[in-house]
N, C-alpha and C. Protein backbone atom coordinates (compact mmCIF):
# COMPACT_ATOMS: atom_id res chain seq x y z
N UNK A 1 9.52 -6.97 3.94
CA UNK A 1 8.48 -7.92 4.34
C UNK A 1 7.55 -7.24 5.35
N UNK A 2 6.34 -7.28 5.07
CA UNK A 2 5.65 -6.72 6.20
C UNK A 2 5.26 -7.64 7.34
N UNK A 3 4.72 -6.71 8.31
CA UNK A 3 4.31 -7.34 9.90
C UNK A 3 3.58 -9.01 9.45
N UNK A 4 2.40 -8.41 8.82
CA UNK A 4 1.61 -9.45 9.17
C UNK A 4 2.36 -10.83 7.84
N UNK A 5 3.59 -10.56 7.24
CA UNK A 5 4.04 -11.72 6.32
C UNK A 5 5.11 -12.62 6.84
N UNK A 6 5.38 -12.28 8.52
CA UNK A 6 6.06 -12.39 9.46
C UNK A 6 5.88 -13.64 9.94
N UNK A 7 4.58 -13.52 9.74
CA UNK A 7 3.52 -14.55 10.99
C UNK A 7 3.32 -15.35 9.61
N UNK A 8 3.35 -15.64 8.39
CA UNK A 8 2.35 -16.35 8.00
C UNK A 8 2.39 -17.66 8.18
N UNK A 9 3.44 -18.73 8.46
CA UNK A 9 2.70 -19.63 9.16
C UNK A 9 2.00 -20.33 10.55
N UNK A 10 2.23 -18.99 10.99
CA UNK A 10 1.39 -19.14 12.40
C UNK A 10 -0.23 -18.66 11.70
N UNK A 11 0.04 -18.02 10.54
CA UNK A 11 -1.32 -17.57 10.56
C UNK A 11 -2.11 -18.96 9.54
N UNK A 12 -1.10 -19.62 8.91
CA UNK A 12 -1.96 -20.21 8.11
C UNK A 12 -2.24 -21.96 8.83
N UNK A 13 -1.31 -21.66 10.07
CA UNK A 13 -1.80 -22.80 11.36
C UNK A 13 -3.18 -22.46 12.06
N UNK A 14 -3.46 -21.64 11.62
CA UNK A 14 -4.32 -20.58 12.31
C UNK A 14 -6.10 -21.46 11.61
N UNK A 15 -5.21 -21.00 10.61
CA UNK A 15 -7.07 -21.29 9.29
C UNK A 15 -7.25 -22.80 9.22
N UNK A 16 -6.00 -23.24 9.22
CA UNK A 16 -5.93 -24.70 9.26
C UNK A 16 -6.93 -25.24 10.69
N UNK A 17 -6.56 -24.85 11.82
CA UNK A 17 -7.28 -25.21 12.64
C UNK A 17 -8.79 -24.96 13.18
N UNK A 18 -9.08 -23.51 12.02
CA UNK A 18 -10.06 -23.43 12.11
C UNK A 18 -11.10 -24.15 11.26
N UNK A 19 -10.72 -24.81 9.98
CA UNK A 19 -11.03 -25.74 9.14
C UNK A 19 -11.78 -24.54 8.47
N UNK A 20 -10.77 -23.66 7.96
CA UNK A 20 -10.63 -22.59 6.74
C UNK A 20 -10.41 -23.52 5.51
N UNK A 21 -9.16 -24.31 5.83
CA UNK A 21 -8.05 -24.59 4.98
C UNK A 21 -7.61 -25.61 5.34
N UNK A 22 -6.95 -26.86 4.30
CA UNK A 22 -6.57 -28.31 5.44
C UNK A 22 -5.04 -27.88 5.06
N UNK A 23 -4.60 -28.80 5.71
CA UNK A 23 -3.33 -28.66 6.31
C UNK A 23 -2.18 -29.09 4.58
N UNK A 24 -2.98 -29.59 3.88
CA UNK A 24 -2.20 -29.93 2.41
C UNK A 24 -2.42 -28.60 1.51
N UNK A 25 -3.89 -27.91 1.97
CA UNK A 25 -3.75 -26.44 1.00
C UNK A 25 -2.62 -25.28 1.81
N UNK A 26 -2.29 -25.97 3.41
CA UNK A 26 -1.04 -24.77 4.07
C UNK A 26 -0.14 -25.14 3.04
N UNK A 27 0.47 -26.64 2.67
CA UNK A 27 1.48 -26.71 2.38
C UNK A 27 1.55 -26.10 1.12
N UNK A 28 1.02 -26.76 0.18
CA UNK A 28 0.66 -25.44 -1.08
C UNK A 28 1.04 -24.16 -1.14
N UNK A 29 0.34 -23.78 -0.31
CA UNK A 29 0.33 -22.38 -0.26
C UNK A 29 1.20 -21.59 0.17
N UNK A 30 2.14 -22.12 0.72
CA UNK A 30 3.20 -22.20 1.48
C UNK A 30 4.19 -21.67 0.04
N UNK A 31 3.91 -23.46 -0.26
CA UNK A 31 4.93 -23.45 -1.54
C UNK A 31 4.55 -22.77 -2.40
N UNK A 32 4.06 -22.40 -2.97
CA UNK A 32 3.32 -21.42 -4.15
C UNK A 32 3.92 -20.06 -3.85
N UNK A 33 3.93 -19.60 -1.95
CA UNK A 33 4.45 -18.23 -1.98
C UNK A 33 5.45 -18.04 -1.75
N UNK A 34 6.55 -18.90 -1.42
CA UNK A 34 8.37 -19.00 -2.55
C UNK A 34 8.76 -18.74 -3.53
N UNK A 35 7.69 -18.40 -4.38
CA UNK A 35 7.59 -18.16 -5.91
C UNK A 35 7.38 -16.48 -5.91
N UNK A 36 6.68 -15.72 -5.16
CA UNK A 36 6.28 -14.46 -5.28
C UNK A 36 6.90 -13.75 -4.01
N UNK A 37 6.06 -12.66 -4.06
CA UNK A 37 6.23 -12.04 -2.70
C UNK A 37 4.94 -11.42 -1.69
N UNK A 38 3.18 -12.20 -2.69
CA UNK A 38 2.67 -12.25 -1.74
C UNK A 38 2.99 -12.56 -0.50
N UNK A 39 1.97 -12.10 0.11
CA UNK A 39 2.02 -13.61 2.02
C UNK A 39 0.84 -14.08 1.90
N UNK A 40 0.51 -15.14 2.58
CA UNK A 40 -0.05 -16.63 2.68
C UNK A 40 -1.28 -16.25 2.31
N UNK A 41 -2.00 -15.36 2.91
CA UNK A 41 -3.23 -15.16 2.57
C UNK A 41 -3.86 -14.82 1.46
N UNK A 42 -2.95 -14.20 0.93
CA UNK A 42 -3.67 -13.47 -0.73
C UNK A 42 -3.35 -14.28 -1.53
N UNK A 43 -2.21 -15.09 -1.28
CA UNK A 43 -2.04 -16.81 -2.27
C UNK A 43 -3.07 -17.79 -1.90
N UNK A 44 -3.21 -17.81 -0.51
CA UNK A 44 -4.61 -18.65 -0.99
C UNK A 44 -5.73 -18.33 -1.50
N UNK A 45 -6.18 -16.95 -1.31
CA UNK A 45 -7.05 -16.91 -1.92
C UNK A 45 -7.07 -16.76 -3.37
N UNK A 46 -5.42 -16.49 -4.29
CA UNK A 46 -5.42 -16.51 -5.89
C UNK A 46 -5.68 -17.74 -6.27
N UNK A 47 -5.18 -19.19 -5.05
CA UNK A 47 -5.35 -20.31 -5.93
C UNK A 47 -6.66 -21.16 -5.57
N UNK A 48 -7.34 -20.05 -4.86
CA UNK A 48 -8.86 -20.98 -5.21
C UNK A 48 -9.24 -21.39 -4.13
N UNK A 49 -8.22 -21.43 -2.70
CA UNK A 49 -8.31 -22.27 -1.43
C UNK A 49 -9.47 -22.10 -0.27
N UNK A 50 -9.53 -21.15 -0.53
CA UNK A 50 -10.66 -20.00 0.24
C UNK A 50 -11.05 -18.64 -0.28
N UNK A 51 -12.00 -18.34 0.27
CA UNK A 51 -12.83 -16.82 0.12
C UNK A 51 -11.63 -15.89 0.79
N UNK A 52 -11.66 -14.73 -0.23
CA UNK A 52 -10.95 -13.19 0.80
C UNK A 52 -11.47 -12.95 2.02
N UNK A 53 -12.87 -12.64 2.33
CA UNK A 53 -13.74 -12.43 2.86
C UNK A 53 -13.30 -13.52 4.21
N UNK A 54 -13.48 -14.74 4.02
CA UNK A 54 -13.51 -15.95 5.29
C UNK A 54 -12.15 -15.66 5.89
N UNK A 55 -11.11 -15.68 4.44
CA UNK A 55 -9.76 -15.71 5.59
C UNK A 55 -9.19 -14.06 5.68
N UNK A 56 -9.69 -13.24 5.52
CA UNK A 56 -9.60 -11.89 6.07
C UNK A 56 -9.96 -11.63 7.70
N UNK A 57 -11.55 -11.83 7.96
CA UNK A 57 -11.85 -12.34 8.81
C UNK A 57 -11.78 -12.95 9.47
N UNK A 58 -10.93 -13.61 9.61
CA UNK A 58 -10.06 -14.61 10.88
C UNK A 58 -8.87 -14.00 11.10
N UNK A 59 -8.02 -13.60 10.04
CA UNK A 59 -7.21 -12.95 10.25
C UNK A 59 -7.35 -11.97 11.14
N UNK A 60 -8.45 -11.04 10.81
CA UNK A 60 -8.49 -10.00 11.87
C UNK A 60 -8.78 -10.37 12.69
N UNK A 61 -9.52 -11.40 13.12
CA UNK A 61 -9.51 -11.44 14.88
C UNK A 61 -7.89 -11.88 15.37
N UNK A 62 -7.34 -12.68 14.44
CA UNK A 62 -6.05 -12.97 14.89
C UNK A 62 -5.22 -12.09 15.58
N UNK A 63 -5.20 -10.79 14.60
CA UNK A 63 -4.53 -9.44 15.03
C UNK A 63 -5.27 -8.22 15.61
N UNK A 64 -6.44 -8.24 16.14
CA UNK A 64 -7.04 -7.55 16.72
C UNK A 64 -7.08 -6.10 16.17
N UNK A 65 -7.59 -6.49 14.61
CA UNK A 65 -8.18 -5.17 13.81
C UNK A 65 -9.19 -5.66 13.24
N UNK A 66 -10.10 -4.89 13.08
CA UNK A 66 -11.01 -5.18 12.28
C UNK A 66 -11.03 -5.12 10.99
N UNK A 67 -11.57 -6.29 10.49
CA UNK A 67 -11.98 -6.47 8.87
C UNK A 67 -13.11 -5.46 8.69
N UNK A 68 -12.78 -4.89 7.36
CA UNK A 68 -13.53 -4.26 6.57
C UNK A 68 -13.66 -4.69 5.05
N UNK A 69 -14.63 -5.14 4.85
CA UNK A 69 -14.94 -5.11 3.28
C UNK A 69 -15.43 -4.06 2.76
N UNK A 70 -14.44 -3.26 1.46
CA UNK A 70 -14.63 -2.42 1.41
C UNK A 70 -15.98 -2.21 -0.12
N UNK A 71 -16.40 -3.67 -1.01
CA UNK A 71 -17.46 -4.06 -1.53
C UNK A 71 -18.46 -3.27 -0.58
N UNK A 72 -18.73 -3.55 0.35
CA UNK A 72 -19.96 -3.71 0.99
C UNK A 72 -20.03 -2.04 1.78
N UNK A 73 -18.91 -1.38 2.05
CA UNK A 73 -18.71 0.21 2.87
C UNK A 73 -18.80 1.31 1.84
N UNK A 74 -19.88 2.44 2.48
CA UNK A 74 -20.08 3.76 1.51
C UNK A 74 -18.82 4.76 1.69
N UNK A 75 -18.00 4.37 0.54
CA UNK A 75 -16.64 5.01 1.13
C UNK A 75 -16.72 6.66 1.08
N UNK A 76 -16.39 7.37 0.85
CA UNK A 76 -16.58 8.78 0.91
C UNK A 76 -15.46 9.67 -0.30
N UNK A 77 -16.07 9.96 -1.45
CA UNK A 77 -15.26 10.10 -2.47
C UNK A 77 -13.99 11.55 -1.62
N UNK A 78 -14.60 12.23 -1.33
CA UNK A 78 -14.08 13.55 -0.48
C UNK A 78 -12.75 12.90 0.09
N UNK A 79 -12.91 12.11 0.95
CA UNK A 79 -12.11 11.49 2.08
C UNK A 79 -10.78 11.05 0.97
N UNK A 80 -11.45 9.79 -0.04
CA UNK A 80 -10.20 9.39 -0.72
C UNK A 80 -9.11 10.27 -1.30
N UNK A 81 -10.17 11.50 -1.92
CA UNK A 81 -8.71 12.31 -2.61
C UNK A 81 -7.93 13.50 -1.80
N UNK A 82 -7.95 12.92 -0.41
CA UNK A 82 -7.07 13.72 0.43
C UNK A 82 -6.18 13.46 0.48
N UNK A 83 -5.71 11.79 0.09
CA UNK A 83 -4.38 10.89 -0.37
C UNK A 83 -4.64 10.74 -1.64
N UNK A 84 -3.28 10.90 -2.37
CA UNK A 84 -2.73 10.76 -3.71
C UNK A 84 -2.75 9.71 -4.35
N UNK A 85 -3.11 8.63 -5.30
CA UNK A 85 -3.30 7.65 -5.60
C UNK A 85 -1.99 7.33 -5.45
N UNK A 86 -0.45 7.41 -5.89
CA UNK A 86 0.68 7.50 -5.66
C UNK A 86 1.08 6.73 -4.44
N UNK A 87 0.07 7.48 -3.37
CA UNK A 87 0.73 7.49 -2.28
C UNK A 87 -0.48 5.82 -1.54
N UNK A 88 -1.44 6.18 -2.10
CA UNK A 88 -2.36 5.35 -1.25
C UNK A 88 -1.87 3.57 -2.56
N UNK A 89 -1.57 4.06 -3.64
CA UNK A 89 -0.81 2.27 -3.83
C UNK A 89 0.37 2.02 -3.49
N UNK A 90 1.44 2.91 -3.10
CA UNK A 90 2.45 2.26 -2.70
C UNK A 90 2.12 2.36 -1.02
N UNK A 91 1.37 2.69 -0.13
CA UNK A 91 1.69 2.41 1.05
C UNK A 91 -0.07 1.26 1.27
N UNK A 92 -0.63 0.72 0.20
CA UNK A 92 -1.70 0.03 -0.21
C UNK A 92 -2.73 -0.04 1.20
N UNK A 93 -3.24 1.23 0.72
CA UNK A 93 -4.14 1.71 2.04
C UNK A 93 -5.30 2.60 1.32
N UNK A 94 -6.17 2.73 1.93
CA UNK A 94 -7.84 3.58 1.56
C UNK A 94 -8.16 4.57 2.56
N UNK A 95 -8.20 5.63 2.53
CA UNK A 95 -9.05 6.34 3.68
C UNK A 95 -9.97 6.45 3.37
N UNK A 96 -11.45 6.19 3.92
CA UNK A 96 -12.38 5.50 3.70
C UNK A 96 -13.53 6.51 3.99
N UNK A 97 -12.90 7.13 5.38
CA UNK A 97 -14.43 8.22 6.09
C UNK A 97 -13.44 9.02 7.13
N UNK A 98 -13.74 9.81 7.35
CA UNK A 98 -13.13 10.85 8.76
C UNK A 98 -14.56 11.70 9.67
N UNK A 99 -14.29 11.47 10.38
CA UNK A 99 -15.64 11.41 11.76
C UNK A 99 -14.81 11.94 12.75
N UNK A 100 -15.15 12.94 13.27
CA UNK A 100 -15.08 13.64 14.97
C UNK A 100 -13.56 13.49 15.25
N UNK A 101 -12.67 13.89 13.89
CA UNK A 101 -11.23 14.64 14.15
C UNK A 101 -10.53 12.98 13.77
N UNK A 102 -11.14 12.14 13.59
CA UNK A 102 -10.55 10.54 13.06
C UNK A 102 -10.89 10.13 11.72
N UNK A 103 -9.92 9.97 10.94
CA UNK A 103 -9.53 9.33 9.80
C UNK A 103 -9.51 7.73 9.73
N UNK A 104 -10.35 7.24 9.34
CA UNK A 104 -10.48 6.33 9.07
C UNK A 104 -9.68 5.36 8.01
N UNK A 105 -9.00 4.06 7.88
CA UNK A 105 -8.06 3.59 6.78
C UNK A 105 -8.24 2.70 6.65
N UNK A 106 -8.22 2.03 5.33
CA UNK A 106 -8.43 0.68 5.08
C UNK A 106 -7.18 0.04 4.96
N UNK A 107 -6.75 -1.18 5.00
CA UNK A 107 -4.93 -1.31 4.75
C UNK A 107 -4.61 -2.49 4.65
N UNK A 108 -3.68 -3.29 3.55
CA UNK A 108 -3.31 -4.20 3.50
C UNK A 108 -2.66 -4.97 4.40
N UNK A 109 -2.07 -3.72 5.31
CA UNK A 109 -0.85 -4.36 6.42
C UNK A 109 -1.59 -3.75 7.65
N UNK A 110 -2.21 -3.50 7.84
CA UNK A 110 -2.96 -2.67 9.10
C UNK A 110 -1.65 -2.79 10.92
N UNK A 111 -0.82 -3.68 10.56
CA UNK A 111 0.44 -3.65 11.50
C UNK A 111 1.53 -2.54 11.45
N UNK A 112 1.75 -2.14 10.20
CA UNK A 112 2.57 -1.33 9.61
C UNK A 112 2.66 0.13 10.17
N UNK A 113 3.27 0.12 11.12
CA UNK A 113 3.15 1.43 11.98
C UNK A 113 3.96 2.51 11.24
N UNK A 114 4.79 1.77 10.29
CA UNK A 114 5.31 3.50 9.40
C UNK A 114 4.61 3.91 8.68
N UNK A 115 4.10 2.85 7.48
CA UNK A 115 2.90 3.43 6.57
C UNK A 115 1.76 4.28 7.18
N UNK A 116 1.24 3.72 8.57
CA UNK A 116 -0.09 4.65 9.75
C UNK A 116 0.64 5.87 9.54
N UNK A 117 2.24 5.53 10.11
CA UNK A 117 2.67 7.48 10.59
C UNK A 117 2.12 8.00 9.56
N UNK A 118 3.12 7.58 8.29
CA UNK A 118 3.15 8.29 6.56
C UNK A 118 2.03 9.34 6.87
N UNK A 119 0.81 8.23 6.38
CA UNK A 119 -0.27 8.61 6.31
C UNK A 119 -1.00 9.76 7.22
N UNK A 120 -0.98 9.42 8.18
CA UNK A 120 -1.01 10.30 9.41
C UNK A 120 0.06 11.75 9.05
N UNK A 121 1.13 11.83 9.15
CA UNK A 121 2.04 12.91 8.40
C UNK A 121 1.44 13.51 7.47
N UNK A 122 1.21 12.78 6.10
CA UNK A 122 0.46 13.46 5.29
C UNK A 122 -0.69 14.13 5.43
N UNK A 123 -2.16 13.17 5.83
CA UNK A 123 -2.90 14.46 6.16
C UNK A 123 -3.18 15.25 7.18
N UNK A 124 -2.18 15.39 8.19
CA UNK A 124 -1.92 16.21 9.40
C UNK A 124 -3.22 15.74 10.22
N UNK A 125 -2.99 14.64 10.23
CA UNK A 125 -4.33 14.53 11.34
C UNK A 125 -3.59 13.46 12.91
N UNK A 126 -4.13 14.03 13.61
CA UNK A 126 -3.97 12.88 14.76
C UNK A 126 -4.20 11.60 15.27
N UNK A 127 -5.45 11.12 14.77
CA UNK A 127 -5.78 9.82 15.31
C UNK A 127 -6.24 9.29 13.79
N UNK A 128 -5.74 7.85 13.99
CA UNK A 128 -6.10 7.10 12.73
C UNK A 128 -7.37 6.19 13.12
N UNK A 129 -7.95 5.67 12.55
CA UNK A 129 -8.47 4.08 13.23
C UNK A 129 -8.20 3.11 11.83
N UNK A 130 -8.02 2.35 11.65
CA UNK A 130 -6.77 1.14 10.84
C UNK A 130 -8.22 -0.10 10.49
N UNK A 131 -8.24 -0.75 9.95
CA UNK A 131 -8.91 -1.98 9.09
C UNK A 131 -8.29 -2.16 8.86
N UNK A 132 -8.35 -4.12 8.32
CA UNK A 132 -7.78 -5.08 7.42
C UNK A 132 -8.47 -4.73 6.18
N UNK A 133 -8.47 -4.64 5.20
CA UNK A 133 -9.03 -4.58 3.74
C UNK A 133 -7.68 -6.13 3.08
N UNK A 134 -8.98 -6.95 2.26
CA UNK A 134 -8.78 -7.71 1.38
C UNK A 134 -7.74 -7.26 0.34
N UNK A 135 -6.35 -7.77 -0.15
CA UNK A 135 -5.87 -7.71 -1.33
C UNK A 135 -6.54 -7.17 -2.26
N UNK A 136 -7.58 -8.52 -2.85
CA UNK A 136 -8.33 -7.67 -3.99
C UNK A 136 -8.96 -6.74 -3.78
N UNK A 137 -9.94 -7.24 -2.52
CA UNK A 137 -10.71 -5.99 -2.31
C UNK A 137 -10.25 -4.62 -2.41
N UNK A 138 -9.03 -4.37 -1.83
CA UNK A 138 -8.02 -3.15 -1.80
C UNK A 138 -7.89 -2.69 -3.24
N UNK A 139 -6.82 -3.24 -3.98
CA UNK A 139 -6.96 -3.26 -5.24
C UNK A 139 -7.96 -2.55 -5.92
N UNK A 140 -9.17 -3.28 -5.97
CA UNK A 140 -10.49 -2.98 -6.71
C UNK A 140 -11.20 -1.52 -6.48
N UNK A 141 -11.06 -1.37 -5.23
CA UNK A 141 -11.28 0.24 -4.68
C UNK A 141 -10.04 1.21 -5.25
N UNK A 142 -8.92 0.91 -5.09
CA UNK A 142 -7.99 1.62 -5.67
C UNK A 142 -8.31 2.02 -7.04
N UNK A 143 -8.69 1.13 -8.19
CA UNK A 143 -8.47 1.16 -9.16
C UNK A 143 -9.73 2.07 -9.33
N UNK A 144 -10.94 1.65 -8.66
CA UNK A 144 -12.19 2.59 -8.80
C UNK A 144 -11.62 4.13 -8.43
N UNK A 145 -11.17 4.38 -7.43
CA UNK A 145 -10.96 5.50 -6.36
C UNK A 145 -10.20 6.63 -7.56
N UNK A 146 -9.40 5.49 -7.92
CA UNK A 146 -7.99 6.36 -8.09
C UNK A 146 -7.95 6.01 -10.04
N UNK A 147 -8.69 5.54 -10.53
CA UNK A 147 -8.78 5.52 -12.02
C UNK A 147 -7.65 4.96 -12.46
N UNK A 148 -7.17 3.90 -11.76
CA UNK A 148 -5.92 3.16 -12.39
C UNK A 148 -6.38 1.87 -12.95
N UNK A 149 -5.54 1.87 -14.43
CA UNK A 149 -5.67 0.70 -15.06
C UNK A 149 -5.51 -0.43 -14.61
């Protein structure tokens, strides 16, 4: 289970109060993700409840990373194939840009301090800087990045 699937109903008390989401699409959603092994957020947004985008963005202020949509960022083809497609869907992360000795990452779990090391390990670099990236959004870059069906 990751960090941020820890929290999810603090997080989906969260959207609720922000009038993301009412308190009958938490329960839903709730229930819907008993069934899988999403977390709260990427179920609501499969069943229609909200935008990736709206509840990404709250999320990250929640956890004090920044959202990145990666639709909208000039990712840097160079940068991506320094990680292995292999490696960047099972630890479901993007390196996106590297600037002044920092590697930049996009990341499903952006809490996930082993997947950071991994990554960090792998391309021998020292400092990361971490984003939230959207499920799909993630996904969709992957599949572009990395030519997976």
């Amino acid at each position: 289970m990751s960090a941020i699937q820890n929290n999810d109903r603090y997080i989906g008390e969260l959207l609720v109060k922000d009038g993301v989401i009412t308190g009958g699409d938490l329960q839903r959603g709730l229930d819907e993700q008993k069934k899988g092994r999403d977390f709260l957020c990427t179920t609501l947004v499969r069943l229609g409840l909200a935008s990736e985008e709206k509840i990404f963005s709250i999320l990250s202020l929640q956890i004090g990373v920044p959202y990145l949509s990666l639709k909208e960022f000039a990712i840097d083809p160079f940068v991506v194939n320094r990680l292995p497609g292999r490696l960047a869907v099972s630890c479901r992360c993007l390196p996106v840009k590297e600037a002044d000795g920092t590697m930049y990452v996009a990341m499903a779990d952006p809490l996930n301090s082993q997947v950071i090391d991994e990554i960090r390990s792998y391309l021998g670099v020292e400092r990361i800087k971490v984003f939230l990236a959207g499920d799909n959004d993630l996904k969709s870059a992957l599949q572009k990045y990395y030519s997976l069906p």
